[in-house]
Each structure stands twice: as C-alpha cells, then as structure tokens.
PDB file of N, CA and C in Angstrom:
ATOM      1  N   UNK A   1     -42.252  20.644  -4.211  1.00  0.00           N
ATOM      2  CA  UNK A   1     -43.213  21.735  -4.207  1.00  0.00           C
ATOM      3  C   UNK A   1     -43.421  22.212  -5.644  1.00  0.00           C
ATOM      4  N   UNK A   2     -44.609  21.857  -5.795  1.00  0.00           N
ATOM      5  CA  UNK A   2     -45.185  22.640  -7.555  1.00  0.00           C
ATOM      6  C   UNK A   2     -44.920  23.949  -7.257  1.00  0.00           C
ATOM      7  N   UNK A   3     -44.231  24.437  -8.167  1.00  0.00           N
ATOM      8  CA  UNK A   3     -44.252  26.356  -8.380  1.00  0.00           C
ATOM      9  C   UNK A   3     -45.038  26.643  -9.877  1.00  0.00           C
ATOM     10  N   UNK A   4     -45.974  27.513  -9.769  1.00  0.00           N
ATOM     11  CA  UNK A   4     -46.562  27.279 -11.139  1.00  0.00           C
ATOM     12  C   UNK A   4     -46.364  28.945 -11.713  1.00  0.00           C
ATOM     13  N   UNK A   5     -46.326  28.829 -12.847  1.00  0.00           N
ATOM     14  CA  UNK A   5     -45.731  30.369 -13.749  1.00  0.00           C
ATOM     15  C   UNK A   5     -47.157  31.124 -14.268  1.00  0.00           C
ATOM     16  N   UNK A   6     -47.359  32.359 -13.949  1.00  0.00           N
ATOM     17  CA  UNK A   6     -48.526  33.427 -14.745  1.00  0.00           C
ATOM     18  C   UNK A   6     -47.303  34.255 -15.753  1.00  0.00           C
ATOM     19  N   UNK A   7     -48.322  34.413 -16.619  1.00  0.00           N
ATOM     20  CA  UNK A   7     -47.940  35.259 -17.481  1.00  0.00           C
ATOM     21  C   UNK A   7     -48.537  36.670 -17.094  1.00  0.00           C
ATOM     22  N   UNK A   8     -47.908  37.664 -17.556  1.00  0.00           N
ATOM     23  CA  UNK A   8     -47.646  39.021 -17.226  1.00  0.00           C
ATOM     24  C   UNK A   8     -49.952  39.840 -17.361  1.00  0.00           C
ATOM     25  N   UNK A   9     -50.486  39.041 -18.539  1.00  0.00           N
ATOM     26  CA  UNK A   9     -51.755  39.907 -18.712  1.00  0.00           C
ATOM     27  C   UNK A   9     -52.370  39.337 -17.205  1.00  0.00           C
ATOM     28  N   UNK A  10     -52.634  38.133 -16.939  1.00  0.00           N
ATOM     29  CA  UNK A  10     -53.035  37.447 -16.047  1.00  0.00           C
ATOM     30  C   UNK A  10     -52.480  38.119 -14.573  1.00  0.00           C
ATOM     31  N   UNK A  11     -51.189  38.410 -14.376  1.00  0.00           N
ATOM     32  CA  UNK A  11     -50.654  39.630 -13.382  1.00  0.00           C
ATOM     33  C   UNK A  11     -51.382  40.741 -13.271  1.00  0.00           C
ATOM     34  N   UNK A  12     -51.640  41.060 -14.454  1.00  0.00           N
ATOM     35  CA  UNK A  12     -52.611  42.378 -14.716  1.00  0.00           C
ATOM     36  C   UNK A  12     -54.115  42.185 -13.869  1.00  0.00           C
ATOM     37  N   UNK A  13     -54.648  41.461 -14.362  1.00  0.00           N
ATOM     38  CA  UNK A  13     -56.232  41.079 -14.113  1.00  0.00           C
ATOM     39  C   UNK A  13     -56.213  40.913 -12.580  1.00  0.00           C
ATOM     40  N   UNK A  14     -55.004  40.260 -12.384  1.00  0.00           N
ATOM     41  CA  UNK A  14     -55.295  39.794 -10.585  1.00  0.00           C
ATOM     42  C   UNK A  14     -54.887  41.128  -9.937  1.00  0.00           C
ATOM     43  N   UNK A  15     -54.069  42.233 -10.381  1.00  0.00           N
ATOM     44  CA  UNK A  15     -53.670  43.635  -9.455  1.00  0.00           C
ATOM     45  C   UNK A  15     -54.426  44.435 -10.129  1.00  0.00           C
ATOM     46  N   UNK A  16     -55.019  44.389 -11.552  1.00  0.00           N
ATOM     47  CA  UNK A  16     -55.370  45.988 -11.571  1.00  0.00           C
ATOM     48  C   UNK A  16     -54.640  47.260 -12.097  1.00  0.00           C
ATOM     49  N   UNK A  17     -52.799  46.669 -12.157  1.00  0.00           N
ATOM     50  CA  UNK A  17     -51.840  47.423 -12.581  1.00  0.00           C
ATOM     51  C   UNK A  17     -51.446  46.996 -14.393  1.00  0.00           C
ATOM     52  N   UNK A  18     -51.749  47.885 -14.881  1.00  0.00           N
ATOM     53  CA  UNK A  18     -50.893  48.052 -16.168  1.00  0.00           C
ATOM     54  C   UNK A  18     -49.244  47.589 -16.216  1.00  0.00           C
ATOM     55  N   UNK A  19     -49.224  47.082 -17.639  1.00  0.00           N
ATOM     56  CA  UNK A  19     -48.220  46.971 -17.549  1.00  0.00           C
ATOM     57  C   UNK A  19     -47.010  47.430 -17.387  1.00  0.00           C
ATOM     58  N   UNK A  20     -46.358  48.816 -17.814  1.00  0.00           N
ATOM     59  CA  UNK A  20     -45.656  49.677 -17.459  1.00  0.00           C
ATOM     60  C   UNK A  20     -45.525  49.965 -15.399  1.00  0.00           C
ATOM     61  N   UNK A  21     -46.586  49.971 -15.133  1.00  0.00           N
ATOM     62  CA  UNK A  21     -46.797  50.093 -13.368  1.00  0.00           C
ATOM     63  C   UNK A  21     -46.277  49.534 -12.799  1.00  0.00           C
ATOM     64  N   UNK A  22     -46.521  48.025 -13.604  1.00  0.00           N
ATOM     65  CA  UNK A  22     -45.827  46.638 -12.825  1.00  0.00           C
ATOM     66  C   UNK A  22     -44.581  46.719 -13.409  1.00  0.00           C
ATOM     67  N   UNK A  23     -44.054  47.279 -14.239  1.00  0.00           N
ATOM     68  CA  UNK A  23     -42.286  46.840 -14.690  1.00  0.00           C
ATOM     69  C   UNK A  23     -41.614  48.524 -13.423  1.00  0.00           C
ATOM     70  N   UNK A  24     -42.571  48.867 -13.312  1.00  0.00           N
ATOM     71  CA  UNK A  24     -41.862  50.133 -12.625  1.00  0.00           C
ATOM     72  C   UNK A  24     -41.447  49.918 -11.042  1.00  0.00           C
ATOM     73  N   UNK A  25     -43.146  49.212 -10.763  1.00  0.00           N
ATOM     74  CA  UNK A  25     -42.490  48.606  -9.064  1.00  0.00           C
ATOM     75  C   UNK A  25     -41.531  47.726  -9.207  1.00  0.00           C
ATOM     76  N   UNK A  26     -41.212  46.723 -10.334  1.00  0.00           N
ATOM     77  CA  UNK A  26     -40.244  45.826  -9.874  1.00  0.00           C
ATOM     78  C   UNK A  26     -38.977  46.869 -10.093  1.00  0.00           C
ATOM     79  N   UNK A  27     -39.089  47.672 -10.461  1.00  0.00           N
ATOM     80  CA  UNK A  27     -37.447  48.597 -10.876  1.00  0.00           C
ATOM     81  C   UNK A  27     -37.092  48.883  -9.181  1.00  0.00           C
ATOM     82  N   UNK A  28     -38.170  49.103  -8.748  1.00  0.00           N
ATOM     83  CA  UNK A  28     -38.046  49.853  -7.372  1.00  0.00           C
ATOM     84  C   UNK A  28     -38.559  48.667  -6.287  1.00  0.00           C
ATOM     85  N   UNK A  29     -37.734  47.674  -6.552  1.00  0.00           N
ATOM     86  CA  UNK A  29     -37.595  46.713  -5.441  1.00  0.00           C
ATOM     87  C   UNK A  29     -39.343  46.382  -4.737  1.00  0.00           C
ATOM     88  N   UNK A  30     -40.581  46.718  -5.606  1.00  0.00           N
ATOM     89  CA  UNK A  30     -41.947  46.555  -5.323  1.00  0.00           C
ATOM     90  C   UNK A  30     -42.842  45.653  -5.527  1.00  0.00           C
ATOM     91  N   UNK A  31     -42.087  44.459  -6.167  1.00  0.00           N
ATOM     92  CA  UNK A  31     -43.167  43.593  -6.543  1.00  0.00           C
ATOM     93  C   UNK A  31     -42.209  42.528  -7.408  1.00  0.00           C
ATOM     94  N   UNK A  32     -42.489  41.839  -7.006  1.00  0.00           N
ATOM     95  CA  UNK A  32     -41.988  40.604  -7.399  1.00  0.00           C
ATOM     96  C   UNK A  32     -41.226  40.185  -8.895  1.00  0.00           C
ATOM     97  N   UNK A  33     -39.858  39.986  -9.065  1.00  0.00           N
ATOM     98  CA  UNK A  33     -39.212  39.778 -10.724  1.00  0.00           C
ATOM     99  C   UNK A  33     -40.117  38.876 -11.386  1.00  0.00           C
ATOM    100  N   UNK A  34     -39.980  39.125 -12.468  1.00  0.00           N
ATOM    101  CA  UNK A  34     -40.348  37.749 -13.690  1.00  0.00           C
ATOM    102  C   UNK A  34     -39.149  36.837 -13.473  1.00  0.00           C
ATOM    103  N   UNK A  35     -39.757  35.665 -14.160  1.00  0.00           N
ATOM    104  CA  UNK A  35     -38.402  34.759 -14.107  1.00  0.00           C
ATOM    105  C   UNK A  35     -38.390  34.632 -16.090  1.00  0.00           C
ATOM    106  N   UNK A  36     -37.289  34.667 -16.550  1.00  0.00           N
ATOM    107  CA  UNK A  36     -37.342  34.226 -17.830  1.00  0.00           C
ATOM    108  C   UNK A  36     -37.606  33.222 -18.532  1.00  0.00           C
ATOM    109  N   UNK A  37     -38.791  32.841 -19.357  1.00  0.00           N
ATOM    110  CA  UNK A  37     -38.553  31.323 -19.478  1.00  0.00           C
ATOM    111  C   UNK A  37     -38.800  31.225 -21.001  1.00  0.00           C
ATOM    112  N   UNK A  38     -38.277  31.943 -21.832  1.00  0.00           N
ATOM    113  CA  UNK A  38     -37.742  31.824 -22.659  1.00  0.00           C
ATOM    114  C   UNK A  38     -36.804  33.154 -23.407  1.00  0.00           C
ATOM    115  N   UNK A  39     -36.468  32.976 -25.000  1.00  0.00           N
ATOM    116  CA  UNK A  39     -35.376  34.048 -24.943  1.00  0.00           C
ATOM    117  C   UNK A  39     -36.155  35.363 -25.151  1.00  0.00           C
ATOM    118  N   UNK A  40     -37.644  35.431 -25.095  1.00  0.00           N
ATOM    119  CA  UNK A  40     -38.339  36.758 -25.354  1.00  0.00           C
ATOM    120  C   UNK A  40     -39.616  36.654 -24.904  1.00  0.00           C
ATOM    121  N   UNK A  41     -39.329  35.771 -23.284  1.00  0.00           N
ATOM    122  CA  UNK A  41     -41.121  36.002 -22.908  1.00  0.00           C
ATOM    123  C   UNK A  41     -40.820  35.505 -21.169  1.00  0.00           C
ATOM    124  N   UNK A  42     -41.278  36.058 -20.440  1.00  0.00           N
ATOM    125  CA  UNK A  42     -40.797  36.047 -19.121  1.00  0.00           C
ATOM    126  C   UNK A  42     -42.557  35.607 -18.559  1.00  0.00           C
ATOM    127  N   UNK A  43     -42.626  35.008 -17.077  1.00  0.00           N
ATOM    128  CA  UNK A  43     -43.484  34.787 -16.580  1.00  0.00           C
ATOM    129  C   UNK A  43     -43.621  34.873 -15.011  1.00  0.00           C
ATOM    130  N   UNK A  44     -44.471  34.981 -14.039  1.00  0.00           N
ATOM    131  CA  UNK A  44     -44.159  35.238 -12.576  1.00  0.00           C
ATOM    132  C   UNK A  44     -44.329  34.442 -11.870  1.00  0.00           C
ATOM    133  N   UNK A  45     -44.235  34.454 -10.947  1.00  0.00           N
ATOM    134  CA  UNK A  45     -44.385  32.958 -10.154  1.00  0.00           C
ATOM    135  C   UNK A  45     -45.946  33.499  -8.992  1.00  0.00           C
ATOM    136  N   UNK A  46     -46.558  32.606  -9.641  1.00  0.00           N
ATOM    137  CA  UNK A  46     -48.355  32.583  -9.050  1.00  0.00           C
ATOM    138  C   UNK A  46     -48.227  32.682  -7.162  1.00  0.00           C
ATOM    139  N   UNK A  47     -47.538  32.243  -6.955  1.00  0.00           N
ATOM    140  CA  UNK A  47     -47.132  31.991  -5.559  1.00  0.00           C
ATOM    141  C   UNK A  47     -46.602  33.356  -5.058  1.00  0.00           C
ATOM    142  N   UNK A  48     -46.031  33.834  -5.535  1.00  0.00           N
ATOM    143  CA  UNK A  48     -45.071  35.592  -5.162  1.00  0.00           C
ATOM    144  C   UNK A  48     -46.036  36.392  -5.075  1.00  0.00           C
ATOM    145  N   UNK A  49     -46.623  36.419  -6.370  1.00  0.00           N
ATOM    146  CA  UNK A  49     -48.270  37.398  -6.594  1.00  0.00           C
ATOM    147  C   UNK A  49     -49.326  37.285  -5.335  1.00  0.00           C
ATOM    148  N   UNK A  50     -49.241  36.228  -5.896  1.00  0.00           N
ATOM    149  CA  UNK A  50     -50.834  35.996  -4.515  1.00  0.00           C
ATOM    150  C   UNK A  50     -50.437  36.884  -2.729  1.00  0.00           C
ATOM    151  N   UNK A  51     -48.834  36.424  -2.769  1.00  0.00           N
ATOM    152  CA  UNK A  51     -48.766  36.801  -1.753  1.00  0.00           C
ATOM    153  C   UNK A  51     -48.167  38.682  -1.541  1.00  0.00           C
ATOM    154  N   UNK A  52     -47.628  38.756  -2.550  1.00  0.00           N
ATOM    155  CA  UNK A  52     -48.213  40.309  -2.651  1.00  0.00           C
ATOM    156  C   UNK A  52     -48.994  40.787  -2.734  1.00  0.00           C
ATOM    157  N   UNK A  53     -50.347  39.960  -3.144  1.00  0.00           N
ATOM    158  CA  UNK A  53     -51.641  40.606  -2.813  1.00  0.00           C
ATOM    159  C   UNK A  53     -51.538  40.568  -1.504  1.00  0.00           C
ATOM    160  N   UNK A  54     -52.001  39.307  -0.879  1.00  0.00           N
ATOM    161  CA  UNK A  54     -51.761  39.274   0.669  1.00  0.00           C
ATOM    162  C   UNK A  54     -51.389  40.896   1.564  1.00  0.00           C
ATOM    163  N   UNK A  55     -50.126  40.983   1.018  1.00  0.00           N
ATOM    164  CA  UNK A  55     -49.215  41.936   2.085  1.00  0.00           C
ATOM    165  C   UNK A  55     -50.209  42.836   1.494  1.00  0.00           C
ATOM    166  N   UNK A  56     -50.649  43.526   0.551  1.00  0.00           N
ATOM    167  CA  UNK A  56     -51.336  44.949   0.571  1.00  0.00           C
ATOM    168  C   UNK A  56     -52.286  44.900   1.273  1.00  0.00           C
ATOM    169  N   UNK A  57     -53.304  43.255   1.485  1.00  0.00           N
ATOM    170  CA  UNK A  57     -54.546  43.472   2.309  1.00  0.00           C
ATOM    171  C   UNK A  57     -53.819  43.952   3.724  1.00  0.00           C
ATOM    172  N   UNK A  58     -52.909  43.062   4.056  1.00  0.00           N
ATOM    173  CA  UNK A  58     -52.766  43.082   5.799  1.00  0.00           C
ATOM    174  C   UNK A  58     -52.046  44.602   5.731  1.00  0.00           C
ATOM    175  N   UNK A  59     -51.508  45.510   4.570  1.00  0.00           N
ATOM    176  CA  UNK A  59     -51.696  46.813   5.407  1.00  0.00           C
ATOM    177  C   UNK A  59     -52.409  47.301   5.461  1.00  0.00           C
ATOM    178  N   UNK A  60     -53.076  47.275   4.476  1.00  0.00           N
ATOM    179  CA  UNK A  60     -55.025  47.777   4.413  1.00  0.00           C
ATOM    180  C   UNK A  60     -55.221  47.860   5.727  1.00  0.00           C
ATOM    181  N   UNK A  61     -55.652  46.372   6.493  1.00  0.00           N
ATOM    182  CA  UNK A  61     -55.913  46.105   7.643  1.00  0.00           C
ATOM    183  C   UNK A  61     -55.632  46.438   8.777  1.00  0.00           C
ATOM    184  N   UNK A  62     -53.912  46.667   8.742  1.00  0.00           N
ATOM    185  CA  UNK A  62     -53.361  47.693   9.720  1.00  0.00           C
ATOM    186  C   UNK A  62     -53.974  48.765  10.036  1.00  0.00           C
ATOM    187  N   UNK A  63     -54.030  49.628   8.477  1.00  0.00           N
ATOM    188  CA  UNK A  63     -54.434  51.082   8.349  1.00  0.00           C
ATOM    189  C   UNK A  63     -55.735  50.832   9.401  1.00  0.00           C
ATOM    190  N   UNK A  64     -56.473  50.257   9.226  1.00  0.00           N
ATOM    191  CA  UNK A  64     -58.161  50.351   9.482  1.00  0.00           C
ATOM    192  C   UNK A  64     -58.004  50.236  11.063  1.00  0.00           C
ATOM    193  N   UNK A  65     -57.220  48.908  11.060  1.00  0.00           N
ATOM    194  CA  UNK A  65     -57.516  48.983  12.529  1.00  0.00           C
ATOM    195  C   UNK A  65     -56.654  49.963  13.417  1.00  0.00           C
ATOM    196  N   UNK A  66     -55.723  50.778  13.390  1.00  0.00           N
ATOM    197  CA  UNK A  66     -55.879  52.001  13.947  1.00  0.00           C
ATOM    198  C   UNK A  66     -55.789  53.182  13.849  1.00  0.00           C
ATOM    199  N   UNK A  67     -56.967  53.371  13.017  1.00  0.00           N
ATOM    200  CA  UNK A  67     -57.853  54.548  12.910  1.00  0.00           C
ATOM    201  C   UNK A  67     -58.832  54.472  14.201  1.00  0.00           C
ATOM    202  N   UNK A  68     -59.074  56.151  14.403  1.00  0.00           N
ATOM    203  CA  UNK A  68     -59.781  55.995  15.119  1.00  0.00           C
ATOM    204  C   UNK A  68     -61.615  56.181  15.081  1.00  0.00           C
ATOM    205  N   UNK A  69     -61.673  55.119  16.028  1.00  0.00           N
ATOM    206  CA  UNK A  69     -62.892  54.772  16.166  1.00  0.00           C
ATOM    207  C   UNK A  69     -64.317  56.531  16.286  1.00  0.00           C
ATOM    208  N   UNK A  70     -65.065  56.857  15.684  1.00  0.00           N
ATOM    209  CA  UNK A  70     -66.152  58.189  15.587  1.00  0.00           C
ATOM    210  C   UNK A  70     -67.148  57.697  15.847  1.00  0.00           C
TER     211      UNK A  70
END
C-alpha cells in the first residue's frame, strides 16, 4: 500500500486551519500527528487528512439530518 506524505502548507489549503490551529488540535488528540521525516521538517500522511475531512462531513451530515424538518 502506497502511503504518500503532505507537507504541513498543503494541510492548510485542504482544512482552512492555520498553522498554530492545526498543532493545537493535534495537542488535543484532534487531528492527525505529523510523522517526522527529517531532523527539522515533519509531514502528514495524505490518507489521515482526507479522512478527517471525511469525518467532519459525515457529522455535518448527522447534524442536518436531524434537525427538524419547518
């Protein structure tokens, strides 16, 4: 299985979150670690992201679908 690495601006562009935001959810167990891949530059795994996008749509989706119907 290919696992392929984003770098942290590219994290940015796909959530929308600054960088500080994103080092804060991962403090608080929210979003996915970097992996280190070298001695002063870390990267994420494209695969983790995507699917943390994922999970925010399907609560989105939750939310919507039960609300009630006006």
């Amino acid at each position: 299985m290919s696992q392929v690495l984003i770098r942290l601006p590219e994290v940015q562009r796909r959530t929308g979150y600054s960088k500080a935001w994103i080092y804060r959810l991962i403090s608080q167990n929210h979003f996915p670690s970097s992996v280190k891949i070298g001695s002063r530059s870390v990267a994420f795994v494209e695969s983790e992201i995507d699917e943390w996008i994922s999970q925010r749509i399907e609560e989105r989706d939750a939310l919507i679908s039960t609300k009630p119907q006006l």
